[in-house]
Protein backbone atom coordinates (compact mmCIF):
# COMPACT_ATOMS: atom_id res chain seq x y z
CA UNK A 1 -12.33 -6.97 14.28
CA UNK A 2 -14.33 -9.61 12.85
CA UNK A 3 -13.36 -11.01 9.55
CA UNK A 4 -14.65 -12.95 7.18
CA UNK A 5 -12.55 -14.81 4.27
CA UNK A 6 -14.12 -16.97 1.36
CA UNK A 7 -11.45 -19.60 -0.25
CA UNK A 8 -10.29 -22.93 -0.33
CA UNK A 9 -8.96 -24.06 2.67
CA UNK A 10 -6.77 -27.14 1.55
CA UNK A 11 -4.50 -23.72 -0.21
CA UNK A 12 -1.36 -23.67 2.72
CA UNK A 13 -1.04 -19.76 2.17
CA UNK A 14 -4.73 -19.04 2.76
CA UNK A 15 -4.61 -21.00 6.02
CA UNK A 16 -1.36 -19.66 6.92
CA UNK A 17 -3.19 -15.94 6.26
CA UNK A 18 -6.20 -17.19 8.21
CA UNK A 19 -3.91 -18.48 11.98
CA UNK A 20 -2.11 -15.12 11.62
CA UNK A 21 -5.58 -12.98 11.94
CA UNK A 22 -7.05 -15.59 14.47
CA UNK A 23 -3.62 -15.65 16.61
CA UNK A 24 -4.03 -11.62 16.85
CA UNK A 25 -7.56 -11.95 18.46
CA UNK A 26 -9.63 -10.92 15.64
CA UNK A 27 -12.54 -12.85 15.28
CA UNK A 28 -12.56 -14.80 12.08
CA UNK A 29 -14.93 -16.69 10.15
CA UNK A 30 -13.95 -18.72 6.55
CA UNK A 31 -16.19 -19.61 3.96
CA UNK A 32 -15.34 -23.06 1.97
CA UNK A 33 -16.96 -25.17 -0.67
CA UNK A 34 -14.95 -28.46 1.86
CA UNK A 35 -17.37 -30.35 3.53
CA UNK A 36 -14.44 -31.32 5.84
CA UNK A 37 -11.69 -29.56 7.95
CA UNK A 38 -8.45 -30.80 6.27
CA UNK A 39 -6.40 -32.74 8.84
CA UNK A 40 -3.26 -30.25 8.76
CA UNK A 41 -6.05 -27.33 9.50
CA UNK A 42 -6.54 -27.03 13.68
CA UNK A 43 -6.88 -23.53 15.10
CA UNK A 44 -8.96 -21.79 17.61
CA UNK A 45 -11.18 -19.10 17.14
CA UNK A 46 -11.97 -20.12 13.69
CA UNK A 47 -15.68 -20.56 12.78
CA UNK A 48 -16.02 -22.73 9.42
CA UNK A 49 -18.77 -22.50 6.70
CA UNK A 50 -19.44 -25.12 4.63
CA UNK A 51 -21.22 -24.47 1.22
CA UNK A 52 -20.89 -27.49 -0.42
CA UNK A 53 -19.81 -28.67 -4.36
CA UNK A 54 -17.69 -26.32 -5.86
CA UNK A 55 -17.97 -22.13 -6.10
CA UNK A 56 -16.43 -21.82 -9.18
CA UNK A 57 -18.95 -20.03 -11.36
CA UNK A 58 -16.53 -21.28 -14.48
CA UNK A 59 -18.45 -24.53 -15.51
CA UNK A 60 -20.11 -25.09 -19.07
CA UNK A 61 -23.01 -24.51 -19.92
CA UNK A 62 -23.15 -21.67 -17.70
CA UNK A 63 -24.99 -22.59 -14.29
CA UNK A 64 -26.70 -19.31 -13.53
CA UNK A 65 -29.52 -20.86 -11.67
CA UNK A 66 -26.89 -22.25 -9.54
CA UNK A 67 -24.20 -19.44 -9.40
CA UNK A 68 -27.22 -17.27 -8.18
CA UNK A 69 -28.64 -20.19 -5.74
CA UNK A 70 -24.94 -20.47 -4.36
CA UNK A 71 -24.58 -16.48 -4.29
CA UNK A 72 -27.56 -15.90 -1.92
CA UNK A 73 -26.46 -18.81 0.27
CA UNK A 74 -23.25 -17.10 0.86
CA UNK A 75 -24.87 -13.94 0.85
CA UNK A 76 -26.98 -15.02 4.20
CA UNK A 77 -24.32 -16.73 5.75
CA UNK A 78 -22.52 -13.08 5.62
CA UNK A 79 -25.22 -11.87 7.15
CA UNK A 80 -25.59 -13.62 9.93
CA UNK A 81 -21.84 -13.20 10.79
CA UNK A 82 -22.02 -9.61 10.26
CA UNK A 83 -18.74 -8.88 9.85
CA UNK A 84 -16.56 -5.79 9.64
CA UNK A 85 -14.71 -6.70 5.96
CA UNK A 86 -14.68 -9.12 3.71
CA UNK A 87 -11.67 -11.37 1.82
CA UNK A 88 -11.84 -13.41 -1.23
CA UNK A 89 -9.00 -15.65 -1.83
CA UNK A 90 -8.30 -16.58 -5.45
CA UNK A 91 -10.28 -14.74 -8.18
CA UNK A 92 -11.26 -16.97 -10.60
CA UNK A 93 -12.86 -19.47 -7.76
CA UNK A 94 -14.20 -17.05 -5.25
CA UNK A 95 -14.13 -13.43 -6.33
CA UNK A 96 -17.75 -13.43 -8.26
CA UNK A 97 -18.97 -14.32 -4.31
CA UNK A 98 -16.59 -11.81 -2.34
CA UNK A 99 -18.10 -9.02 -4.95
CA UNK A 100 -21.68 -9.88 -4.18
CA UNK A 101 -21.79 -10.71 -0.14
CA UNK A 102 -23.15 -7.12 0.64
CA UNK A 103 -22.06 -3.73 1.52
CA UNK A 104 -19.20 -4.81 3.22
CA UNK A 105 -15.81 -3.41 2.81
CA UNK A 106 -13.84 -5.83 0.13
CA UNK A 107 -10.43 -7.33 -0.24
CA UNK A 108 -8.97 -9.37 -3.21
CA UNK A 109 -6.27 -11.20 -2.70
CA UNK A 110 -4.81 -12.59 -5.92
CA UNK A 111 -3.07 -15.70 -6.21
CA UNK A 112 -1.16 -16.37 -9.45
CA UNK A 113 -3.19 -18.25 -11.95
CA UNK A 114 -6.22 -16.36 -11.27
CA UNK A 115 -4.11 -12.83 -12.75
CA UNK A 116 -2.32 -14.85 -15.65
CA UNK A 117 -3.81 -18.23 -17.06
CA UNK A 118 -7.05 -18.64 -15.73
CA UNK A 119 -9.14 -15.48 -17.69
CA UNK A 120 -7.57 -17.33 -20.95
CA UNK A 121 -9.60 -19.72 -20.32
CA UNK A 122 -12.75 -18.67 -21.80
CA UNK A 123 -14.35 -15.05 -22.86
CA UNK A 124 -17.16 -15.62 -19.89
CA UNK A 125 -14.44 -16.10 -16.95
CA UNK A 126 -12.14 -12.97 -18.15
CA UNK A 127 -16.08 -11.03 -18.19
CA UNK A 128 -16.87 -12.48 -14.80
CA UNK A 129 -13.16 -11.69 -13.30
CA UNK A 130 -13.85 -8.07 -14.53
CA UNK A 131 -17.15 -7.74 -12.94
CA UNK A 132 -16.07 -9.20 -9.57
CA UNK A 133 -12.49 -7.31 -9.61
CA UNK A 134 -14.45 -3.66 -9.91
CA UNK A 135 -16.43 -4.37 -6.82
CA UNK A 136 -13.19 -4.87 -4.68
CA UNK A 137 -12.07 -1.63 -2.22
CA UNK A 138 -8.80 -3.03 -2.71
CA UNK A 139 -6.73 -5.74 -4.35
CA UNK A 140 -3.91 -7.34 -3.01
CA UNK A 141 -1.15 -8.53 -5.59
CA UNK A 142 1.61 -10.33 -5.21
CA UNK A 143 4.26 -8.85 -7.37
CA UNK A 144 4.66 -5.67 -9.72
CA UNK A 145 4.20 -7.85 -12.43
CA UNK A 146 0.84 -9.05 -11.76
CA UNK A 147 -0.30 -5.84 -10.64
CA UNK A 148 0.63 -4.60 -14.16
CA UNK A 149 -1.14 -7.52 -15.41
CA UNK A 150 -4.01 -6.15 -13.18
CA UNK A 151 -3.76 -2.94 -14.78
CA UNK A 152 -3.64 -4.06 -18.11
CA UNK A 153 -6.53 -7.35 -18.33
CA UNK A 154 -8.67 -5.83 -15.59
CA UNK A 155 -8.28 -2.23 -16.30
CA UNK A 156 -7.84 -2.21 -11.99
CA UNK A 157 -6.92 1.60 -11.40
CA UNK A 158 -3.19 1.82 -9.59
CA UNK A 159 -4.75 3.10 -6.36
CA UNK A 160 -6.59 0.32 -5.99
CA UNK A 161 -3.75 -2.16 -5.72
CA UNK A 162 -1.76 -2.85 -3.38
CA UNK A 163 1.29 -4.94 -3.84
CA UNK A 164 2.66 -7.01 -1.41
CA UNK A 165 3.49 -11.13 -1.18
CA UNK A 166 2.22 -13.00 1.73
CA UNK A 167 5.95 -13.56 2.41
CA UNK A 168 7.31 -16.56 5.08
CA UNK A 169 7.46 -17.71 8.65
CA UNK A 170 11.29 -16.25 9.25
CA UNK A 171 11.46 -17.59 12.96
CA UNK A 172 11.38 -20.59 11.25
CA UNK A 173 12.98 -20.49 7.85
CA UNK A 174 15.96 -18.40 8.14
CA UNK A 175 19.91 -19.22 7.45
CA UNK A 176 20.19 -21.03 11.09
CA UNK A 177 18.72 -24.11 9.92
CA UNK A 178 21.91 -25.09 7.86
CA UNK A 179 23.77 -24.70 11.18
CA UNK A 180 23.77 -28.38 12.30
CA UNK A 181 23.09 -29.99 9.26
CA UNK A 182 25.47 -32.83 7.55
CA UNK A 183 25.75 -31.94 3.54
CA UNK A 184 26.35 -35.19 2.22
CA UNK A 185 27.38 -34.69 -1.66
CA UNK A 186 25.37 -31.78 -3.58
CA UNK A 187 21.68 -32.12 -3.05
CA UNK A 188 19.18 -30.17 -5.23
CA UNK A 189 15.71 -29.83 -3.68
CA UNK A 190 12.40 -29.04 -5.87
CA UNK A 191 8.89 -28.70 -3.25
CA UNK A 192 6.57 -27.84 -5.64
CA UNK A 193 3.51 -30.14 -6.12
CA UNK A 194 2.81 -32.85 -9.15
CA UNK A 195 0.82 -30.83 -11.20
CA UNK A 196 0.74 -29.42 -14.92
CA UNK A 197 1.67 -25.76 -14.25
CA UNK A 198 4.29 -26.85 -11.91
CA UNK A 199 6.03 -28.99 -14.52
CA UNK A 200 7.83 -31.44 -12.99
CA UNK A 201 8.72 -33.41 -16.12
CA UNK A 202 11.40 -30.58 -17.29
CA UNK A 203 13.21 -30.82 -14.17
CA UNK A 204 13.18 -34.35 -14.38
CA UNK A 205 14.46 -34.75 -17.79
CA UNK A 206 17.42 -32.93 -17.03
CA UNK A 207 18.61 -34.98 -14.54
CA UNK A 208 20.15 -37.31 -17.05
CA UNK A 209 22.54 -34.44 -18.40
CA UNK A 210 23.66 -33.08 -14.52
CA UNK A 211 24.64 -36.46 -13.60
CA UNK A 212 26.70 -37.01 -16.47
CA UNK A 213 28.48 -33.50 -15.40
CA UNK A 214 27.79 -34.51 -11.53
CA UNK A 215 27.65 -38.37 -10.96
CA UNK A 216 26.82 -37.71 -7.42
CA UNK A 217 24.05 -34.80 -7.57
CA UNK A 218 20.74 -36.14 -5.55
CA UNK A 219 17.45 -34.61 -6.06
CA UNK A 220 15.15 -34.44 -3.42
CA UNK A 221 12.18 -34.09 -5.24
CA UNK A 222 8.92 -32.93 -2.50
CA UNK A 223 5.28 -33.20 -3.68
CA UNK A 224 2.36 -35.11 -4.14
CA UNK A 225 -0.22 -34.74 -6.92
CA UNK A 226 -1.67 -36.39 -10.15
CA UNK A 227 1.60 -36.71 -12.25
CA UNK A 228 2.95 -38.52 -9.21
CA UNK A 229 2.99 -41.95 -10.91
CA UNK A 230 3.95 -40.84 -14.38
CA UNK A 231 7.01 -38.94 -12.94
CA UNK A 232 8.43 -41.57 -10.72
CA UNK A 233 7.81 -43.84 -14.38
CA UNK A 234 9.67 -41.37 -16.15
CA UNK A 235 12.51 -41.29 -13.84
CA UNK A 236 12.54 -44.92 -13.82
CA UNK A 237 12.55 -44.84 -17.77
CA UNK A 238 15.49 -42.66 -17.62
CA UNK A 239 17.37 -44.22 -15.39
CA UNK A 240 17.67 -42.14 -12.73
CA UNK A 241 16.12 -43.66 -9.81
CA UNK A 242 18.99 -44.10 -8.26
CA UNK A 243 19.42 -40.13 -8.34
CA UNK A 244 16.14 -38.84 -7.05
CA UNK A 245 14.36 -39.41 -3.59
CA UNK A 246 10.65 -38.62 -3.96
CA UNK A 247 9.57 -37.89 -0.82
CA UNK A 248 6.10 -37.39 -1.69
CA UNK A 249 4.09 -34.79 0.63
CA UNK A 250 5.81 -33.78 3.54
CA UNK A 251 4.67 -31.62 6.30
CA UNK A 252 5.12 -27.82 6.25
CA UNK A 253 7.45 -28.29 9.70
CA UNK A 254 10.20 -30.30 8.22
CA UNK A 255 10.62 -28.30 5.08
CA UNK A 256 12.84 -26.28 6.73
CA UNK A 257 15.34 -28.75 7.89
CA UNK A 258 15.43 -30.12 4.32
CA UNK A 259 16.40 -26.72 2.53
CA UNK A 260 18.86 -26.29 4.61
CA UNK A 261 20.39 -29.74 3.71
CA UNK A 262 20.03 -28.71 0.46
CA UNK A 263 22.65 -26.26 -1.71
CA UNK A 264 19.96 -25.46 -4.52
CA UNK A 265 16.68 -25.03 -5.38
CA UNK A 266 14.63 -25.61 -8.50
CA UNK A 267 11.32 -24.56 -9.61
CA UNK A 268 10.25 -25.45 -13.08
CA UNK A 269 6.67 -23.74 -12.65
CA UNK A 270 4.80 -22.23 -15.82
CA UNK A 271 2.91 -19.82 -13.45
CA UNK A 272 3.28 -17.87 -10.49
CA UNK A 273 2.22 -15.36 -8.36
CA UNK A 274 4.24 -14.66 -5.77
CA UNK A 275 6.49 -18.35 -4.77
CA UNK A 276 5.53 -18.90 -1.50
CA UNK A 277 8.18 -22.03 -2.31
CA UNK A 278 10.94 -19.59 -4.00
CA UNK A 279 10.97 -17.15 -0.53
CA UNK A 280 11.42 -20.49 1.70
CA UNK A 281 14.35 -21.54 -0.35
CA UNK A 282 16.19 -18.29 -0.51
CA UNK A 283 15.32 -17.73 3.22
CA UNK A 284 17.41 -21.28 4.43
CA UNK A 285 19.99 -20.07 2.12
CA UNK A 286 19.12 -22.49 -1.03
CA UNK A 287 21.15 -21.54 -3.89
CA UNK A 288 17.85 -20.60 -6.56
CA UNK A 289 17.62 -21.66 -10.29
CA UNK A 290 14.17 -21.15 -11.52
CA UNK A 291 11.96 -20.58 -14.52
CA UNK A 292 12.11 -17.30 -16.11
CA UNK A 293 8.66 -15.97 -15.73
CA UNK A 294 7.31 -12.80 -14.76
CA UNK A 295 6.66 -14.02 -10.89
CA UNK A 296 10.64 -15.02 -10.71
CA UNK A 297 12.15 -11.45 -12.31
CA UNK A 298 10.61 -9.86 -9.29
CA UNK A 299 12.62 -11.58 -7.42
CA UNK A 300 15.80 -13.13 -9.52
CA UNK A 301 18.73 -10.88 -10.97
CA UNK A 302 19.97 -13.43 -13.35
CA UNK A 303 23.38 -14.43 -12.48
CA UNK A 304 23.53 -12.08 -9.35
CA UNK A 305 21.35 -14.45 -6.91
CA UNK A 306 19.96 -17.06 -8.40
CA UNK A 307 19.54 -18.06 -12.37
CA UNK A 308 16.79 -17.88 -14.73
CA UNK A 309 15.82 -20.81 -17.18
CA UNK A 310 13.63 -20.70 -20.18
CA UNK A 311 10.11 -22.45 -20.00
CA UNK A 312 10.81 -25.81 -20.76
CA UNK A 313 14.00 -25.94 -21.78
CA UNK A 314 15.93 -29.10 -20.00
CA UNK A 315 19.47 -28.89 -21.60
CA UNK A 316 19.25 -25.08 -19.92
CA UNK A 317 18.38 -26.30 -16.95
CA UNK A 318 20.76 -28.84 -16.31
CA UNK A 319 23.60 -26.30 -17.81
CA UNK A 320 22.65 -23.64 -15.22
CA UNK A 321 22.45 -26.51 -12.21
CA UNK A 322 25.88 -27.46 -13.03
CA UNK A 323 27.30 -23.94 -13.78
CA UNK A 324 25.70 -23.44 -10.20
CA UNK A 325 27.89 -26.36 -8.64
CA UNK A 326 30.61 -24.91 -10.05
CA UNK A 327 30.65 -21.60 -8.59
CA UNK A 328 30.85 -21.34 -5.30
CA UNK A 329 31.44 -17.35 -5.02
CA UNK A 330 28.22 -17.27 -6.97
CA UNK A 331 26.10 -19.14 -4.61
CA UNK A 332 28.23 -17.66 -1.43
CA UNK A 333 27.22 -14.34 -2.48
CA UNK A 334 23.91 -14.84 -3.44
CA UNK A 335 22.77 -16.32 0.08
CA UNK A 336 23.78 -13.21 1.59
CA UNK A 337 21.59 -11.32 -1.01
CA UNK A 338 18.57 -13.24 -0.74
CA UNK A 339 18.50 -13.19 2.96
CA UNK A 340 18.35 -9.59 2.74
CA UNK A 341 15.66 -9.88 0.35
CA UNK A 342 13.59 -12.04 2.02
CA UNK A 343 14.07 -10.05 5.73
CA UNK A 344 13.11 -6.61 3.84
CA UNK A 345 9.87 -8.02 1.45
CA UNK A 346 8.66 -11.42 2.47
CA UNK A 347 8.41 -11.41 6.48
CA UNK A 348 4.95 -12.77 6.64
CA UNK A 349 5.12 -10.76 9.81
CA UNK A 350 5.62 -7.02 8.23
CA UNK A 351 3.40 -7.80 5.49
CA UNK A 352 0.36 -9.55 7.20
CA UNK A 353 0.42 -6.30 10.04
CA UNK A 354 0.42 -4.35 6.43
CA UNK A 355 -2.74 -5.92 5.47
CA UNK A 356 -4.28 -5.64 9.12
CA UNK A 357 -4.09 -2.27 8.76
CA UNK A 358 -5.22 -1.60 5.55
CA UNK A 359 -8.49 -3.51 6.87
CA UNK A 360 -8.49 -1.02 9.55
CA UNK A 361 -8.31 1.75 7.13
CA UNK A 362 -11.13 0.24 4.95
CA UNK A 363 -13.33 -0.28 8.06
CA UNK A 364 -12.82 3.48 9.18
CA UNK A 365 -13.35 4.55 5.59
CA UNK A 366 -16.65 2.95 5.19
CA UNK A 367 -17.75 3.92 8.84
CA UNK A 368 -17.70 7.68 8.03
């Protein structure tokens, strides 16, 4: 089968989606705005496009000579592949170009943002999500949630959707990894990136009041990003260096080995589609206390396997880390849950053969 995706390729999950389809022979082409491979991006039988400066068909004033110029670019390059479907990655950024590359079978696959925060944006991006969303066969959501959302911002008819996270690697994040690993004190571990909709800053702030509770709690703090600097100065300002260990960006590989050093895991995101992050955690049997959005009720029963936090709230937060400590029935209990969880809905395995054959089943569709 030969496939071709349009997205960003620095996004981990869409490369992680592309290797899987390349690995099972298919013949796979990528579409980018990146004028460069990104270093952590090797695999065979992947044929890059570059279209450079960015897709995004969001800017001010409204660039239709070169939405248009960009769409007919893309357009030939499709062309010349000729391939047997087509998948956008990420709505907002590449869905008006997945909509318009020809009569080609269509896939969406939504991300997060693209289904919550960014069609708030502006009247013209929720009008050019619409437009691009009604030309898909199929859309791909992450959680019930946004496929409700789907329903109700996109008017995106039921049969249309199919919902299903991307899910994670579990021959290599599973329970095992804890298995020869020295705890040393309680460690809390946060691997989301330094950026606004992650927010980083609440989680940070309530380090003061777990430490008071916990002198010895350490927070391994993973990410890189543009709050970088102004977190670390926070910290400082707080007086909590001592407390934190900011690893900075790590590489996918070693993640695993550092959840399962770790008894908890926080995620202080404003948005989410499907955590990618969350699965990981609750996979190497992290104890999860996360932000009560939409994205984390699909997969959090409050006090049954992990605990829910309100937006922004810090005293919360550091409440529920140390009620977390406390209880270790809680946490026992809830690592057998999860792990169940994770094996029956997020097996990148199950769910990416899922999604190979619903290309099939487009492809046969459209060949009748």
């Amino acid at each position: 089968m030969k496939i071709c995706f349009i997205g960003c390729l620095e996004l981990n999950h869409f490369q992680r989606m592309i290797k899987w389809f390349a690995a099972r022979g298919h013949n796979v082409h990528v579409i980018t705005y990146e004028t460069y491979i990104p270093s952590n991006f090797e695999f065979p039988n992947v044929t890059i496009h570059s279209v450079p400066t960015s897709f995004s068909p969001m800017l001010k004033p409204f660039p239709k000579k070169a939405m248009w110029g960009k769409i007919r670019t893309v357009r030939k390059i499709i062309k010349s592949i000729s391939p047997d479907i087509v998948n956008g990655y990420f709505l907002t950024e590449f869905g008006f170009y997945t909509a318009y590359s020809g009569h080609y079978p269509k896939i969406m696959v939504m991300t997060g943002s693209d289904a919550y925060l960014n069609w708030k944006k502006s009247k013209l991006t929720k009008f050019i999500n619409k437009i691009s969303i009604k030309k898909m066969d199929i859309v791909v959501s992450l959680s019930e949630n946004m496929s409700n959302e789907l329903v109700k911002t996109f008017n995106v008819k039921k049969e249309r959707i199919i919902t299903r996270p991307e899910g994670v690697n579990l021959k290599v994040f599973n329970l095992t990894v804890r298995d020869n690993v020295k705890l040393n004190g309680t460690q809390i571990i946060s691997t989301r990136n330094f950026k606004p909709v992650y927010n980083i800053e609440m989680l940070i702030k309530a380090i003061p009041h777990v430490v008071c509770e916990i002198p010895d709690a350490k927070f391994i703090i993973i990410g890189d990003g543009p709050l970088k600097q102004e977190l670390i100065n926070l910290a400082q300002k707080l007086n909590i260096s001592k407390n934190i260990d900011f690893k900075g960006a790590v590489d996918h590989d070693k993640i695993p080995l550092l959840l399962g050093s770790s008894d908890f895991y926080v995620s202080t995101s404003l948005s989410d589609g499907a955590s990618i992050s969350l699965f990981e955690a609750m996979a190497c049997g992290c104890f999860p206390i996360v932000t009560d959005i939409p994205a984390n009720r699909d997969w959090i029963d409050n006090g049954k396997n992990g605990l829910l936090v309100p937006v922004d709230d810090t005293k919360d937060l550091a409440k529920k880390i140390v009620m977390a400590i406390n209880d270790n029935v809680l946490r026992t209990e809830a690592r057998k849950v999860n792990w169940k969880i994770i094996q029956d809905s997020a097996d990148i395995e199950k769910n990416m053969i899922m999604i190979e054959n619903l290309y099939f089943k487009l492809i046969n569709k459209r060949g009748k």
